[in-house]
N, C-alpha and C. Protein backbone atom coordinates (compact mmCIF):
# COMPACT_ATOMS: atom_id res chain seq x y z
N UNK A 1 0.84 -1.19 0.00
CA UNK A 1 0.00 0.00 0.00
C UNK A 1 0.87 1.25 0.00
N UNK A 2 0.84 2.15 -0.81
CA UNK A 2 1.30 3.57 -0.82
C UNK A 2 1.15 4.37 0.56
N UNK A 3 1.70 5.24 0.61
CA UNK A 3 1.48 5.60 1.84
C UNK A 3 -0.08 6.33 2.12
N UNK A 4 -0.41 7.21 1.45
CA UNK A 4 -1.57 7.86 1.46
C UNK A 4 -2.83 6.45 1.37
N UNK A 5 -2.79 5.57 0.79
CA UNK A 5 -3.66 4.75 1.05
C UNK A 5 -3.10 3.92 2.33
N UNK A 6 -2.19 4.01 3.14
CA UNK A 6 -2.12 3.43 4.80
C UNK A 6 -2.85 4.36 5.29
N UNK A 7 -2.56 5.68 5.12
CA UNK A 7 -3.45 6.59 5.72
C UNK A 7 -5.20 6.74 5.39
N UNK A 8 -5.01 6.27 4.57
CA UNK A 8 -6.64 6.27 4.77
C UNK A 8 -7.27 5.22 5.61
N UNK A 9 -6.50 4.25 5.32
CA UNK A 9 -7.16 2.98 5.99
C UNK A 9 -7.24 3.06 7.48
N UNK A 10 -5.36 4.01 7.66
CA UNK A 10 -5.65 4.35 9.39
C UNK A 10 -7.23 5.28 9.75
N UNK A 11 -7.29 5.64 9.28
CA UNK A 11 -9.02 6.88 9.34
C UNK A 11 -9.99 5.72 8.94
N UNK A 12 -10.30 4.83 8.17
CA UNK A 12 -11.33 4.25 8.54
C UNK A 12 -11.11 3.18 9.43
N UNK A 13 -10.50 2.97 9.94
CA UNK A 13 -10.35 1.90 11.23
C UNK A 13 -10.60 2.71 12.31
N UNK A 14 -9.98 3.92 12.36
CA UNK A 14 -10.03 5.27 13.79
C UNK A 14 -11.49 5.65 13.94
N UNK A 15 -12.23 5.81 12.48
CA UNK A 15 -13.84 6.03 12.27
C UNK A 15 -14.15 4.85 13.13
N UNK A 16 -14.42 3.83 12.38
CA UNK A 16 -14.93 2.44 12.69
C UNK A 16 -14.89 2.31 14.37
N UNK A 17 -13.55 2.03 14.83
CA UNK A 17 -13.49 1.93 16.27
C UNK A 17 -14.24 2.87 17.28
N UNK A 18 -14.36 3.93 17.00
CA UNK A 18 -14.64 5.44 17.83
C UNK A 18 -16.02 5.20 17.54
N UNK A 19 -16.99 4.66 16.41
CA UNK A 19 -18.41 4.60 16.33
C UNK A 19 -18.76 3.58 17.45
N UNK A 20 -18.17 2.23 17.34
CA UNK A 20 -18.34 0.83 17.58
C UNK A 20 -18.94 1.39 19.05
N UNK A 21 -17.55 1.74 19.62
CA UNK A 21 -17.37 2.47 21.29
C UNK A 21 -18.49 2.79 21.69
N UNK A 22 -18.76 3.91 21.00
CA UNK A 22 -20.15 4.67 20.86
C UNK A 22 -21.26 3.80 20.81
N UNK A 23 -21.32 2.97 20.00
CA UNK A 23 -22.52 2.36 19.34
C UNK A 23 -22.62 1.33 21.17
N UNK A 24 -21.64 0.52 21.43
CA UNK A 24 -22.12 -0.08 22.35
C UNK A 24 -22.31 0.70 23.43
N UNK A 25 -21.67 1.30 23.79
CA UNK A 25 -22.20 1.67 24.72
C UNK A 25 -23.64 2.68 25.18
N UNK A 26 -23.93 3.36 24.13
CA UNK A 26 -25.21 3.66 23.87
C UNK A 26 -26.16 3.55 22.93
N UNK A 27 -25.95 2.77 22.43
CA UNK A 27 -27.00 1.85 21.55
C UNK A 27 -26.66 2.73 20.16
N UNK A 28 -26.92 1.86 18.70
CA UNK A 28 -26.58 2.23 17.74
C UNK A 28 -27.77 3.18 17.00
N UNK A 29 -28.74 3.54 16.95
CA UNK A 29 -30.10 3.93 16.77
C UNK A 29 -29.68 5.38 17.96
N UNK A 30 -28.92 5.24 18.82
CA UNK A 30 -29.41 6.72 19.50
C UNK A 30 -27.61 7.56 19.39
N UNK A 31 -26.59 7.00 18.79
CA UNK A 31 -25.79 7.60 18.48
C UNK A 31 -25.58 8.41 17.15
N UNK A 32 -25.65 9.51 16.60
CA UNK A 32 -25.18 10.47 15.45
C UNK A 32 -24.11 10.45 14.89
N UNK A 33 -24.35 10.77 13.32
CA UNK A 33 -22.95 10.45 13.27
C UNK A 33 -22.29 11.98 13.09
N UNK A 34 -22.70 13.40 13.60
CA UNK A 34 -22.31 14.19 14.09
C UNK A 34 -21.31 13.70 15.42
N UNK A 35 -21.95 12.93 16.18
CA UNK A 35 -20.96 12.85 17.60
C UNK A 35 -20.03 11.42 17.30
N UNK A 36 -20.07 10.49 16.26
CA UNK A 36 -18.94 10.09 15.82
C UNK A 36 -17.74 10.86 15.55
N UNK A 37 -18.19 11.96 14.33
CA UNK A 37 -16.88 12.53 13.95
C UNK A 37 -16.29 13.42 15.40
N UNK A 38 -17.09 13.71 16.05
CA UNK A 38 -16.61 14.59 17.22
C UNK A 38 -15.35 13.75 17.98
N UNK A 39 -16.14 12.61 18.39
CA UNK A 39 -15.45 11.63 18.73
C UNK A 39 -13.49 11.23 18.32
N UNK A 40 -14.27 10.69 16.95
CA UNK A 40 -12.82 10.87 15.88
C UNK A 40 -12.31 12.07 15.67
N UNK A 41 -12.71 13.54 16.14
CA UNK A 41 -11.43 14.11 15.37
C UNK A 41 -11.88 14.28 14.37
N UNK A 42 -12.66 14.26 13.86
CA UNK A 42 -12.63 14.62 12.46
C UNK A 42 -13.96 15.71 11.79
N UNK A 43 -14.55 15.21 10.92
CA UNK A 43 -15.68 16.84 10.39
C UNK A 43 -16.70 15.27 9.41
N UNK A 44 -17.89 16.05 10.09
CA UNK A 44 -18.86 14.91 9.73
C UNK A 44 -18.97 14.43 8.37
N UNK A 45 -18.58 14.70 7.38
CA UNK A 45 -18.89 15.26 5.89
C UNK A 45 -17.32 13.77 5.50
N UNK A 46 -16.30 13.86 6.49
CA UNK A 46 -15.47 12.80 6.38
C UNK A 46 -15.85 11.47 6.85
N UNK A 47 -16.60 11.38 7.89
CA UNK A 47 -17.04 10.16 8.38
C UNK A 47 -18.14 9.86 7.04
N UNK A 48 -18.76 10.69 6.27
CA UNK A 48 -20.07 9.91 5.22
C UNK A 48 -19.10 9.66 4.44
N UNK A 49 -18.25 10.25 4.06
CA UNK A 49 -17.24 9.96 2.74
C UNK A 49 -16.81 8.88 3.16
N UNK A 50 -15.99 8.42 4.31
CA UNK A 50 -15.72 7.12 4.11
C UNK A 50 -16.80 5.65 4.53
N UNK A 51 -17.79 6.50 4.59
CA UNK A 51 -18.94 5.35 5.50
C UNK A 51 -20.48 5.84 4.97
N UNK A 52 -20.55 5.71 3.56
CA UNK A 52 -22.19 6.50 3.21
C UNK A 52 -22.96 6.18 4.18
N UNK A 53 -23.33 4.79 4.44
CA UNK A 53 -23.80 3.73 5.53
C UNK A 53 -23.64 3.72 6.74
N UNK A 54 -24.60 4.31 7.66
CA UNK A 54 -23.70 4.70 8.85
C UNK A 54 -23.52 3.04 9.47
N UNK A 55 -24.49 1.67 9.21
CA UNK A 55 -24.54 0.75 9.57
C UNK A 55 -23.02 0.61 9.10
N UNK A 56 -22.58 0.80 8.54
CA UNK A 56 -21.20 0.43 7.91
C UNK A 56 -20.20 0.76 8.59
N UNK A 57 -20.30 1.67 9.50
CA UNK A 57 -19.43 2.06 10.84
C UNK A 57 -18.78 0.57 11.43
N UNK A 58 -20.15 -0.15 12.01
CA UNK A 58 -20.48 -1.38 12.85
C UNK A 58 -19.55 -2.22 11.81
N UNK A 59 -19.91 -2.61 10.38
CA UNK A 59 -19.26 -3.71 9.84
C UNK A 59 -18.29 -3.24 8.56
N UNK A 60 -17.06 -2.28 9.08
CA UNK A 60 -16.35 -1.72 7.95
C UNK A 60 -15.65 -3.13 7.26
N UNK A 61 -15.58 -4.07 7.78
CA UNK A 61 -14.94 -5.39 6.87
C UNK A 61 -15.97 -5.86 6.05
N UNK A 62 -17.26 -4.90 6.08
CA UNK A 62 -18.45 -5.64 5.05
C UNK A 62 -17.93 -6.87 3.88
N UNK A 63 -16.29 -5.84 3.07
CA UNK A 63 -16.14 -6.71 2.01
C UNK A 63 -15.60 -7.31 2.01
N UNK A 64 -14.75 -7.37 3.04
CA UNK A 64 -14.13 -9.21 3.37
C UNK A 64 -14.67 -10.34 3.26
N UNK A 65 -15.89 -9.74 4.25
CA UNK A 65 -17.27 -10.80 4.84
C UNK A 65 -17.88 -11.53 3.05
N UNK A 66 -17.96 -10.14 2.64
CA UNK A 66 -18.74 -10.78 1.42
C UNK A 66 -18.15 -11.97 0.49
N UNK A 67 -16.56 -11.32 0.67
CA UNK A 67 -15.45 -12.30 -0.23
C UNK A 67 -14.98 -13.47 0.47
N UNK A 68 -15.80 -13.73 1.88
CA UNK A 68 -15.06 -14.74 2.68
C UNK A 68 -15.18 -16.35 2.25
N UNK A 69 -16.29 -16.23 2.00
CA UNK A 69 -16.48 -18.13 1.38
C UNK A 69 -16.00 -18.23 0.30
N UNK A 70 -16.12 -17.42 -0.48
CA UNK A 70 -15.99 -17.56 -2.32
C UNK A 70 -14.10 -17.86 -2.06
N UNK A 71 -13.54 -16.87 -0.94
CA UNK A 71 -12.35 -16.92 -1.00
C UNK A 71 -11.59 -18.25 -0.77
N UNK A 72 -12.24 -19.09 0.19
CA UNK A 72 -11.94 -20.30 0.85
C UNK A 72 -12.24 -21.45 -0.40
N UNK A 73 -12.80 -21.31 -1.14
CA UNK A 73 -13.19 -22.48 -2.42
C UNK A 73 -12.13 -22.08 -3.21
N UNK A 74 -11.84 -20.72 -3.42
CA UNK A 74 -10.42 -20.14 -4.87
C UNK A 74 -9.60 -20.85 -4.10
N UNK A 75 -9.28 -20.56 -2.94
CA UNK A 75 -7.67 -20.89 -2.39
C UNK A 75 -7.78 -22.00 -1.64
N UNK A 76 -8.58 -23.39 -2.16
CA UNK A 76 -8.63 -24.54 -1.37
C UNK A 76 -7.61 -25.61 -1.54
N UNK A 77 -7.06 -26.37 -0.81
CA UNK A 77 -6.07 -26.88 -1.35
C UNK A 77 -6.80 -28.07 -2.31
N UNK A 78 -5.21 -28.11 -3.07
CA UNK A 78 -5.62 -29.73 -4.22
C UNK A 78 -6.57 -30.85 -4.07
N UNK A 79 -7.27 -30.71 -5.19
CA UNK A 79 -8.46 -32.10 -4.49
C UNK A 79 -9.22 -31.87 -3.19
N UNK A 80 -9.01 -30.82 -2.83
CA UNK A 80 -10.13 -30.65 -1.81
C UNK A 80 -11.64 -30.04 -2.17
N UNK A 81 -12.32 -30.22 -1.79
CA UNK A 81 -14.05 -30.19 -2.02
C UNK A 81 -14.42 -28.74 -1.22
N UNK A 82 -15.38 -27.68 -1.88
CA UNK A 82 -15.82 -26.97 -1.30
C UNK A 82 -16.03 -27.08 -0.21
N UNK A 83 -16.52 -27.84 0.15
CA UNK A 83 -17.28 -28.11 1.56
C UNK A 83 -16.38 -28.34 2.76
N UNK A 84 -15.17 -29.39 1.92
CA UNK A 84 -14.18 -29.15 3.06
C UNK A 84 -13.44 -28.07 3.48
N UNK A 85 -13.14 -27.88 1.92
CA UNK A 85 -12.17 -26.35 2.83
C UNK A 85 -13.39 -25.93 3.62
N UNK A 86 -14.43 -25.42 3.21
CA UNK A 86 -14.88 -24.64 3.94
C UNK A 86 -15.05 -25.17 5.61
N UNK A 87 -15.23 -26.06 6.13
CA UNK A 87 -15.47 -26.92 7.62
C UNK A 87 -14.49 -26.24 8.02
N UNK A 88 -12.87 -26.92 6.53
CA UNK A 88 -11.71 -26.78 7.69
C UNK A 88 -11.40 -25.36 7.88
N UNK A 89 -11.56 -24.45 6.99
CA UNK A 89 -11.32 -22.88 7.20
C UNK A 89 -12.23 -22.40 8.93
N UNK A 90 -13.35 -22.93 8.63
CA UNK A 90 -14.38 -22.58 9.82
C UNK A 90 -13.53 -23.28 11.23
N UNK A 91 -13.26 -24.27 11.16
CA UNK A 91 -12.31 -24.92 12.63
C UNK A 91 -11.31 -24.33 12.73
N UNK A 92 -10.52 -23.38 11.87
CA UNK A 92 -9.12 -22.97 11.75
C UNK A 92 -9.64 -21.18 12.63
N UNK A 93 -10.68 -20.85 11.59
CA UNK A 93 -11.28 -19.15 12.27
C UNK A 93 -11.51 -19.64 13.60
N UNK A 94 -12.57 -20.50 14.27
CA UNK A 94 -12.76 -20.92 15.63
C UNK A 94 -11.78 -20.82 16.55
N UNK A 95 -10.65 -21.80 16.30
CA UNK A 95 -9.76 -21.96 16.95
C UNK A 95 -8.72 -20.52 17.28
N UNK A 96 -8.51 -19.65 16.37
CA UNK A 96 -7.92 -18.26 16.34
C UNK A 96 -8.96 -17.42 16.51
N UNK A 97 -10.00 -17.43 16.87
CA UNK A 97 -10.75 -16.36 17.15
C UNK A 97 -11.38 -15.46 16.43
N UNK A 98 -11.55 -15.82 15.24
CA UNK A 98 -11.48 -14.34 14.06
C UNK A 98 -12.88 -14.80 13.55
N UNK A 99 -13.18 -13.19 13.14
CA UNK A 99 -14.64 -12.85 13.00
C UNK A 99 -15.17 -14.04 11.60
N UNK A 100 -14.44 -14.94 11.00
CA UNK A 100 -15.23 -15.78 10.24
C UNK A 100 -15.75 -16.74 10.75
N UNK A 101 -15.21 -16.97 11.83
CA UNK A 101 -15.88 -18.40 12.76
C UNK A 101 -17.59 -17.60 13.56
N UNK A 102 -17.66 -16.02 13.42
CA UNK A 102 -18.57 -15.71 14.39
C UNK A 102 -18.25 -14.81 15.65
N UNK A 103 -17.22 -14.97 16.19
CA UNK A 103 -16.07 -14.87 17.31
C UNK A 103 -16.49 -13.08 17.44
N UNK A 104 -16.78 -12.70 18.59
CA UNK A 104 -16.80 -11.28 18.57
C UNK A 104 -16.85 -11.10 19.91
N UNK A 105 -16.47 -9.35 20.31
CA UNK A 105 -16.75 -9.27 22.13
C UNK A 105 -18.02 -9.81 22.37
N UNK A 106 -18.53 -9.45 23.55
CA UNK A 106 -19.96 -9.73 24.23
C UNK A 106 -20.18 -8.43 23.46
N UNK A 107 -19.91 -7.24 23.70
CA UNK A 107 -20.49 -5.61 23.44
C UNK A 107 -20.70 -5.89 22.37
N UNK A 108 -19.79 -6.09 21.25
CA UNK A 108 -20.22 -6.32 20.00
C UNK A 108 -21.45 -6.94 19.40
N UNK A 109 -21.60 -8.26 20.05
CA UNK A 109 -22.56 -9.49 19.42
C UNK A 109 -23.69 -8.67 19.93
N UNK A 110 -23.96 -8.31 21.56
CA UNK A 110 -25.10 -7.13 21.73
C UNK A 110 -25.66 -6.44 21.19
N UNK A 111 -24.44 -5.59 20.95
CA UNK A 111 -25.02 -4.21 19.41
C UNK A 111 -25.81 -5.20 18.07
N UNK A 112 -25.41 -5.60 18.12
CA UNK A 112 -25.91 -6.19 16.28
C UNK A 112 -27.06 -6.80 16.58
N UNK A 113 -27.23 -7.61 17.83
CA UNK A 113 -28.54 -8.43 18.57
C UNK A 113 -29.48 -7.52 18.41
N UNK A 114 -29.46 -6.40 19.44
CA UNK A 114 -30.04 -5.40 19.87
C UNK A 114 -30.31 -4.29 18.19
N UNK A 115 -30.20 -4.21 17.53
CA UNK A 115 -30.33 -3.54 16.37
C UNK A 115 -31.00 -4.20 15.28
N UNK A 116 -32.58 -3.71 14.98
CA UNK A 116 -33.20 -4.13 13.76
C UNK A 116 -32.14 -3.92 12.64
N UNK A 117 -31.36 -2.46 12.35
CA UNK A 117 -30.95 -1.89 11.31
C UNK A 117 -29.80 -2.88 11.17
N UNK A 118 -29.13 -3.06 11.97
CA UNK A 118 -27.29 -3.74 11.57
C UNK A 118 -27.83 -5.14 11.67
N UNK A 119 -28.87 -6.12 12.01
CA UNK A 119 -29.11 -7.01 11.75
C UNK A 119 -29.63 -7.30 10.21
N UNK A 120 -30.34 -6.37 9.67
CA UNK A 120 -30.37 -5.79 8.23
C UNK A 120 -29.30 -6.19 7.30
N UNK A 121 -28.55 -5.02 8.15
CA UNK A 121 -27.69 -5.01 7.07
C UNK A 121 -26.52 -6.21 7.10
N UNK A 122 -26.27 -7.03 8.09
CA UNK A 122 -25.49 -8.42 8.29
C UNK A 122 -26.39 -9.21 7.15
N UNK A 123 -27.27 -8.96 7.16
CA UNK A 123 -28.47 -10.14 6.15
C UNK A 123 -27.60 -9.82 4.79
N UNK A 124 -27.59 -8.22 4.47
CA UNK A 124 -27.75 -8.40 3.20
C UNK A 124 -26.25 -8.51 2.78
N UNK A 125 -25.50 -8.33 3.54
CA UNK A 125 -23.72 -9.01 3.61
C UNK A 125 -23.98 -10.41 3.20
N UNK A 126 -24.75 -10.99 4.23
CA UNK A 126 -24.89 -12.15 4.26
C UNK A 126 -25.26 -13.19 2.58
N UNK A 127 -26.22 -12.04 2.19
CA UNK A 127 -26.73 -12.58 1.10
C UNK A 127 -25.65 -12.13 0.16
N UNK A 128 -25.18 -11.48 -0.37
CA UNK A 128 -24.36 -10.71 -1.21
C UNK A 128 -22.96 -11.91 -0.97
N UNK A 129 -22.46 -12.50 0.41
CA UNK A 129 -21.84 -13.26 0.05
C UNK A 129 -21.94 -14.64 -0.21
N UNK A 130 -23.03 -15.05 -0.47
CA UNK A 130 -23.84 -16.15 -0.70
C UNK A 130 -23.67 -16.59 -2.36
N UNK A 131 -23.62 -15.21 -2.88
CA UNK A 131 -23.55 -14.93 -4.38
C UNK A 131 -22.02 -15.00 -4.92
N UNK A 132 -21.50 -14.15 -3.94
CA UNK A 132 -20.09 -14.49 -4.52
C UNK A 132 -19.43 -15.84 -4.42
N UNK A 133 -20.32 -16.78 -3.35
CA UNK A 133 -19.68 -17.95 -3.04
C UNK A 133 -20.57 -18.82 -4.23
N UNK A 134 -21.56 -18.34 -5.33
CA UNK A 134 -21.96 -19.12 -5.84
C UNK A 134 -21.14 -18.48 -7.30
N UNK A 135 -20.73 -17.46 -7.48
CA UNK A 135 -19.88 -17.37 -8.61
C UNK A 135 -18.86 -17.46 -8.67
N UNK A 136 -17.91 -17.84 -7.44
CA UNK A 136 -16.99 -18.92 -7.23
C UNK A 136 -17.02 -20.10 -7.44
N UNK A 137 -18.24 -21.12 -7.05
CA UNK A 137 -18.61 -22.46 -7.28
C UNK A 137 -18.43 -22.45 -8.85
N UNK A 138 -19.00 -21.92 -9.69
CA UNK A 138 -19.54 -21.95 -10.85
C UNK A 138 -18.08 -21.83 -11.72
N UNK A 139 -17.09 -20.90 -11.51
CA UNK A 139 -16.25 -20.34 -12.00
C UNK A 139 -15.20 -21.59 -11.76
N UNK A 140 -14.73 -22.42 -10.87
CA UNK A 140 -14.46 -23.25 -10.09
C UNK A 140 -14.37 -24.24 -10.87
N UNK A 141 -15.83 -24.70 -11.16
CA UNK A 141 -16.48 -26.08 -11.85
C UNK A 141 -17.02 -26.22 -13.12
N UNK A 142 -16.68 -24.87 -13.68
CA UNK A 142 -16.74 -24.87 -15.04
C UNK A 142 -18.09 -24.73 -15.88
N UNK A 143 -19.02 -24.61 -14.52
CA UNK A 143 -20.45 -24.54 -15.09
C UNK A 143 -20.83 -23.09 -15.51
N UNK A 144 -22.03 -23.66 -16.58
CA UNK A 144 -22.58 -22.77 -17.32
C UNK A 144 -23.47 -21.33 -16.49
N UNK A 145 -23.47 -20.23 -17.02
CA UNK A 145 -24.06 -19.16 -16.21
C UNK A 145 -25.29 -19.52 -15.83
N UNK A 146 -26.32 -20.25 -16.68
CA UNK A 146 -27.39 -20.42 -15.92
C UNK A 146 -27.92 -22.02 -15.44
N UNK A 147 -26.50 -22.66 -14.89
CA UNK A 147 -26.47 -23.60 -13.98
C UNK A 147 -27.04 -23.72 -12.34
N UNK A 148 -28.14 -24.31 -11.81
CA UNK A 148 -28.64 -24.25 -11.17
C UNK A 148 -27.64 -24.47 -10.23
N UNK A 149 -26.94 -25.77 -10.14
CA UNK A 149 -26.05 -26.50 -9.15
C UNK A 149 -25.33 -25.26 -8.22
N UNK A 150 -24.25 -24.61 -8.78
CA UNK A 150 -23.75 -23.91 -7.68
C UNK A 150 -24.56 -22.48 -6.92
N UNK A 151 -25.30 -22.23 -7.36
CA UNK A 151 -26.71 -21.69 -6.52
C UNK A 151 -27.30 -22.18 -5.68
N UNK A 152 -27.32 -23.49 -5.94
CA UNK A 152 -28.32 -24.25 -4.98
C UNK A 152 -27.31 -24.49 -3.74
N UNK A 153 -25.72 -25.07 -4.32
CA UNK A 153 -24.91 -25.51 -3.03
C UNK A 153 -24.11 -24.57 -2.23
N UNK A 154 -24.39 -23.28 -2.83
CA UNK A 154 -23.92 -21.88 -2.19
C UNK A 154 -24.76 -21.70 -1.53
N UNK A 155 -26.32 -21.40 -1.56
CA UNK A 155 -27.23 -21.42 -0.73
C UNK A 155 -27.43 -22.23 0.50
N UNK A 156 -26.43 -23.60 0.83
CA UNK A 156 -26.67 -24.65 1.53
C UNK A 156 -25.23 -24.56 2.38
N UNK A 157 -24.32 -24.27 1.31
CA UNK A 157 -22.86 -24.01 2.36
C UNK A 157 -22.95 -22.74 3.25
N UNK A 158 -23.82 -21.51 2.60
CA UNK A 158 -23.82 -20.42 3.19
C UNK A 158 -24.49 -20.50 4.41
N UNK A 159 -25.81 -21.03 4.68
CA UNK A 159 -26.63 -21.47 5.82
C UNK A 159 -25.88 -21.98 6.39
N UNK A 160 -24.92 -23.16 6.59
CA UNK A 160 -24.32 -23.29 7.30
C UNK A 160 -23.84 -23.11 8.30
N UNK A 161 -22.84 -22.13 7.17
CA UNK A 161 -22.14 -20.71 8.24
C UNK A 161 -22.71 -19.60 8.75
N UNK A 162 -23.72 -19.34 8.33
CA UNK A 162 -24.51 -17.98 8.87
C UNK A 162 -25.04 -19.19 10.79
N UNK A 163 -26.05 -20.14 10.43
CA UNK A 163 -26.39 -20.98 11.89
C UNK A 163 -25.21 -20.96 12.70
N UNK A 164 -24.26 -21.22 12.10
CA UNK A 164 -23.16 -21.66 12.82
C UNK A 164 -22.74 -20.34 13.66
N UNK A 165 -22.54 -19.38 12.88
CA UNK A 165 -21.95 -17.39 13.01
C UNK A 165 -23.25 -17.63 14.13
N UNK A 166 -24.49 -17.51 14.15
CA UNK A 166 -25.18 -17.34 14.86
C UNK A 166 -25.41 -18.00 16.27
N UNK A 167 -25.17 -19.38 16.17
CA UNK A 167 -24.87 -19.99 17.61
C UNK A 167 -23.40 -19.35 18.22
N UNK A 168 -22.65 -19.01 17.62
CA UNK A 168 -21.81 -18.24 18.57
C UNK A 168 -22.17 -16.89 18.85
N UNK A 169 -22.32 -16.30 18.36
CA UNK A 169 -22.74 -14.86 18.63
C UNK A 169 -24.13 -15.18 20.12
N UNK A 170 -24.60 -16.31 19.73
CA UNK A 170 -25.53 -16.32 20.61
C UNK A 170 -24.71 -16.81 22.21
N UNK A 171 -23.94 -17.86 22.27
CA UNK A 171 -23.32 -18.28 23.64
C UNK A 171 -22.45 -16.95 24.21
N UNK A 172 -22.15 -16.29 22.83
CA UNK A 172 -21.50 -15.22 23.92
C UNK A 172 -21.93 -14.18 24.80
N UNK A 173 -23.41 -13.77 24.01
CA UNK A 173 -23.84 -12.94 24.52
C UNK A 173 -24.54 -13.51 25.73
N UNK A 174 -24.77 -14.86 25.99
CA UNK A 174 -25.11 -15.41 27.32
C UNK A 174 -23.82 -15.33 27.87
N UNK A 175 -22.58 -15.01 27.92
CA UNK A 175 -21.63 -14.84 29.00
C UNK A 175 -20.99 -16.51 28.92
N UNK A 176 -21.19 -17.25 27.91
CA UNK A 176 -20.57 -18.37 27.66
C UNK A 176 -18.73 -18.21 27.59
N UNK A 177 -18.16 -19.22 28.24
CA UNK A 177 -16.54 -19.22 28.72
C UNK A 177 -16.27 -19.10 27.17
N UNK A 178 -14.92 -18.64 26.62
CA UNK A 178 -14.32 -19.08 25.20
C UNK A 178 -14.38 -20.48 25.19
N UNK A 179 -13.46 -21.44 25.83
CA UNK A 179 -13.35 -22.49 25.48
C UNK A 179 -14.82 -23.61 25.36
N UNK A 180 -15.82 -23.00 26.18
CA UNK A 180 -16.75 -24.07 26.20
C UNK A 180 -17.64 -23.05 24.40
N UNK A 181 -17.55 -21.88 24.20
CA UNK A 181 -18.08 -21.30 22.74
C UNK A 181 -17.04 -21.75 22.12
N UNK A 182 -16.06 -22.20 21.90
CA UNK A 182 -15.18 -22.98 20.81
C UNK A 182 -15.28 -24.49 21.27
N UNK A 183 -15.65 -24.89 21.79
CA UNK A 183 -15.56 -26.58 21.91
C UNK A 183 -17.09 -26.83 21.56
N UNK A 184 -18.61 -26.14 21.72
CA UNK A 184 -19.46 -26.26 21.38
C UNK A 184 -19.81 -25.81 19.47
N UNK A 185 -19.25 -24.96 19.09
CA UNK A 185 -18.92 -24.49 17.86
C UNK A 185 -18.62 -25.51 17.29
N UNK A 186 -17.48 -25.85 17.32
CA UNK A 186 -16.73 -26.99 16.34
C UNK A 186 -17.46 -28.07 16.49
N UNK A 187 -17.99 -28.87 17.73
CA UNK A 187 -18.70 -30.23 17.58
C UNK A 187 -20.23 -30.10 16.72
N UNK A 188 -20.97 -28.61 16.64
CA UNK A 188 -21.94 -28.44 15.74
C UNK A 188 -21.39 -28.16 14.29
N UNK A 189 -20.18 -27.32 14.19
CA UNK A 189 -19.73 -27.53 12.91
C UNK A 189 -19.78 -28.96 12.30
N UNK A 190 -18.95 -29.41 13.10
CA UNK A 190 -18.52 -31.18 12.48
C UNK A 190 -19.99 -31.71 12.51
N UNK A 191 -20.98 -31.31 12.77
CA UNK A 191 -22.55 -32.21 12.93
C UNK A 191 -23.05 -31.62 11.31
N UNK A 192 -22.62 -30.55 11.34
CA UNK A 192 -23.54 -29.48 10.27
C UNK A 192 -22.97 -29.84 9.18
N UNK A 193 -21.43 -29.63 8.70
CA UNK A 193 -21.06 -30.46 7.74
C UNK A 193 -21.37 -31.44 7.14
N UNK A 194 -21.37 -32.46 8.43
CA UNK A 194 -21.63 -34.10 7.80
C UNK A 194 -22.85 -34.20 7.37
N UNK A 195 -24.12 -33.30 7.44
CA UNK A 195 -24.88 -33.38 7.16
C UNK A 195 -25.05 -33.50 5.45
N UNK A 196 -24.32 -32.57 5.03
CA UNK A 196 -23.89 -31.68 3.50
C UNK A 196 -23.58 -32.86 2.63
N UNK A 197 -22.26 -33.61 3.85
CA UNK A 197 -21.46 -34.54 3.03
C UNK A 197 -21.76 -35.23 2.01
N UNK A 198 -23.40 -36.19 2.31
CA UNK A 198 -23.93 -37.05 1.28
C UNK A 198 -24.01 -36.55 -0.18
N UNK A 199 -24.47 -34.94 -0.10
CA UNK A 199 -24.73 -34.41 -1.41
C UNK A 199 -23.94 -33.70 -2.03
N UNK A 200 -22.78 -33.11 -1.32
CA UNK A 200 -21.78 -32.07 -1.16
C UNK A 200 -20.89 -32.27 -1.20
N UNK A 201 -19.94 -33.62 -0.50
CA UNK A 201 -18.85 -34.16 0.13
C UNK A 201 -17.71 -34.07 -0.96
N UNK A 202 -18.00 -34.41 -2.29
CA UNK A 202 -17.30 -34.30 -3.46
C UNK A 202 -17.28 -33.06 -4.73
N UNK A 203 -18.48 -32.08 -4.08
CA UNK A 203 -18.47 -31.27 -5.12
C UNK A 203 -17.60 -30.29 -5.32
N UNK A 204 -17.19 -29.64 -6.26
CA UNK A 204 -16.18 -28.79 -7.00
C UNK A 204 -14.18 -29.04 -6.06
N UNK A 205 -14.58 -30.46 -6.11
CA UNK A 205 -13.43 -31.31 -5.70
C UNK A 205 -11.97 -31.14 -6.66
């Protein structure tokens, strides 16, 4: 990265963090994003420029999120099956903690609980990467654009992980230990998978 683009990125992470703060601790619906930029240092007119969306404060990795499955099928190893990478990527995020397994503070998983709007907008992340994980499948396996197959098994890998994202987000916000939300995670992963396996187990192998 050039330098002026480190610097930007430092300002939307400084945005992002300084909202989050805000957002949990007084709910996301009653914070402005006048008293964001106050917050940050900065002039409100900069916080929309880098955040049209103020929900986008809450999830500035939106496009990670979106590129996260599609990414795990491109970069799967040899002969491995969608489905697996994807399990094993999901036991690998679990185990390190990182927001693809679900993994977030308590404050965090709260805010997004507690919010019609950022539950919204997680959906439509959600869905948006559902798509990219089905024009990955497709791109992958050589199928035709209006091939049903990797639609249908993007739709089925994605559920997955969204139930899965969601039973953790849920033990934490009950005050569940890490190790017993990562040892309960992974044994429903490994349940949820095997489920797939019969129909899935070999596809875009």
């Amino acid at each position: 990265m050039s330098l002026r683009e480190r610097k930007k990125q430092q300002t939307r992470e400084r945005l992002a963090h300084a909202a989050t703060l805000l957002f949990i601790e007084r709910g996301f619906e009653d914070v402005t994003i006048a008293e964001v930029a106050e917050a940050a240092g900065v002039s409100k007119m900069t916080v929309t420029n880098y955040f049209p969306l103020k929900e986008d404060l809450v999830f500035d990795f939106g496009e990670e999120m979106v590129d996260s499955l599609a990414r795990v099928v491109r970069e799967r190893r040899p002969g491995e099956s969608a489905l697996a990478a994807l399990h094993r990527a999901y036991l690998e995020a679990l185990e390190a903690g990182l927001p693809f397994s679900g993994h977030s503070s308590p404050g965090f998983a709260r805010l997004v609980h507690g919010s019609p709007r950022l539950r919204a907008r997680e959906r439509v992340i959600e869905e948006q990467g559902e798509a990219a994980l089905a024009l990955a499948l497709a791109e992958q396996t050589g199928a035709a654009a209006d091939d049903l197959l990797p639609h249908l098994s993007a739709a089925q890998l994605a559920a997955v992980h969204r139930v899965l994202h969601a039973r953790v987000r849920s033990l934490i916000r009950a005050g569940a230990p890490q190790h017993e939300v990562r040892d309960r995670a992974a044994a429903e992963a490994d349940a949820a998978f095997a489920r797939l396996a019969p129909a899935l187990g070999d596809y875009c192998a």
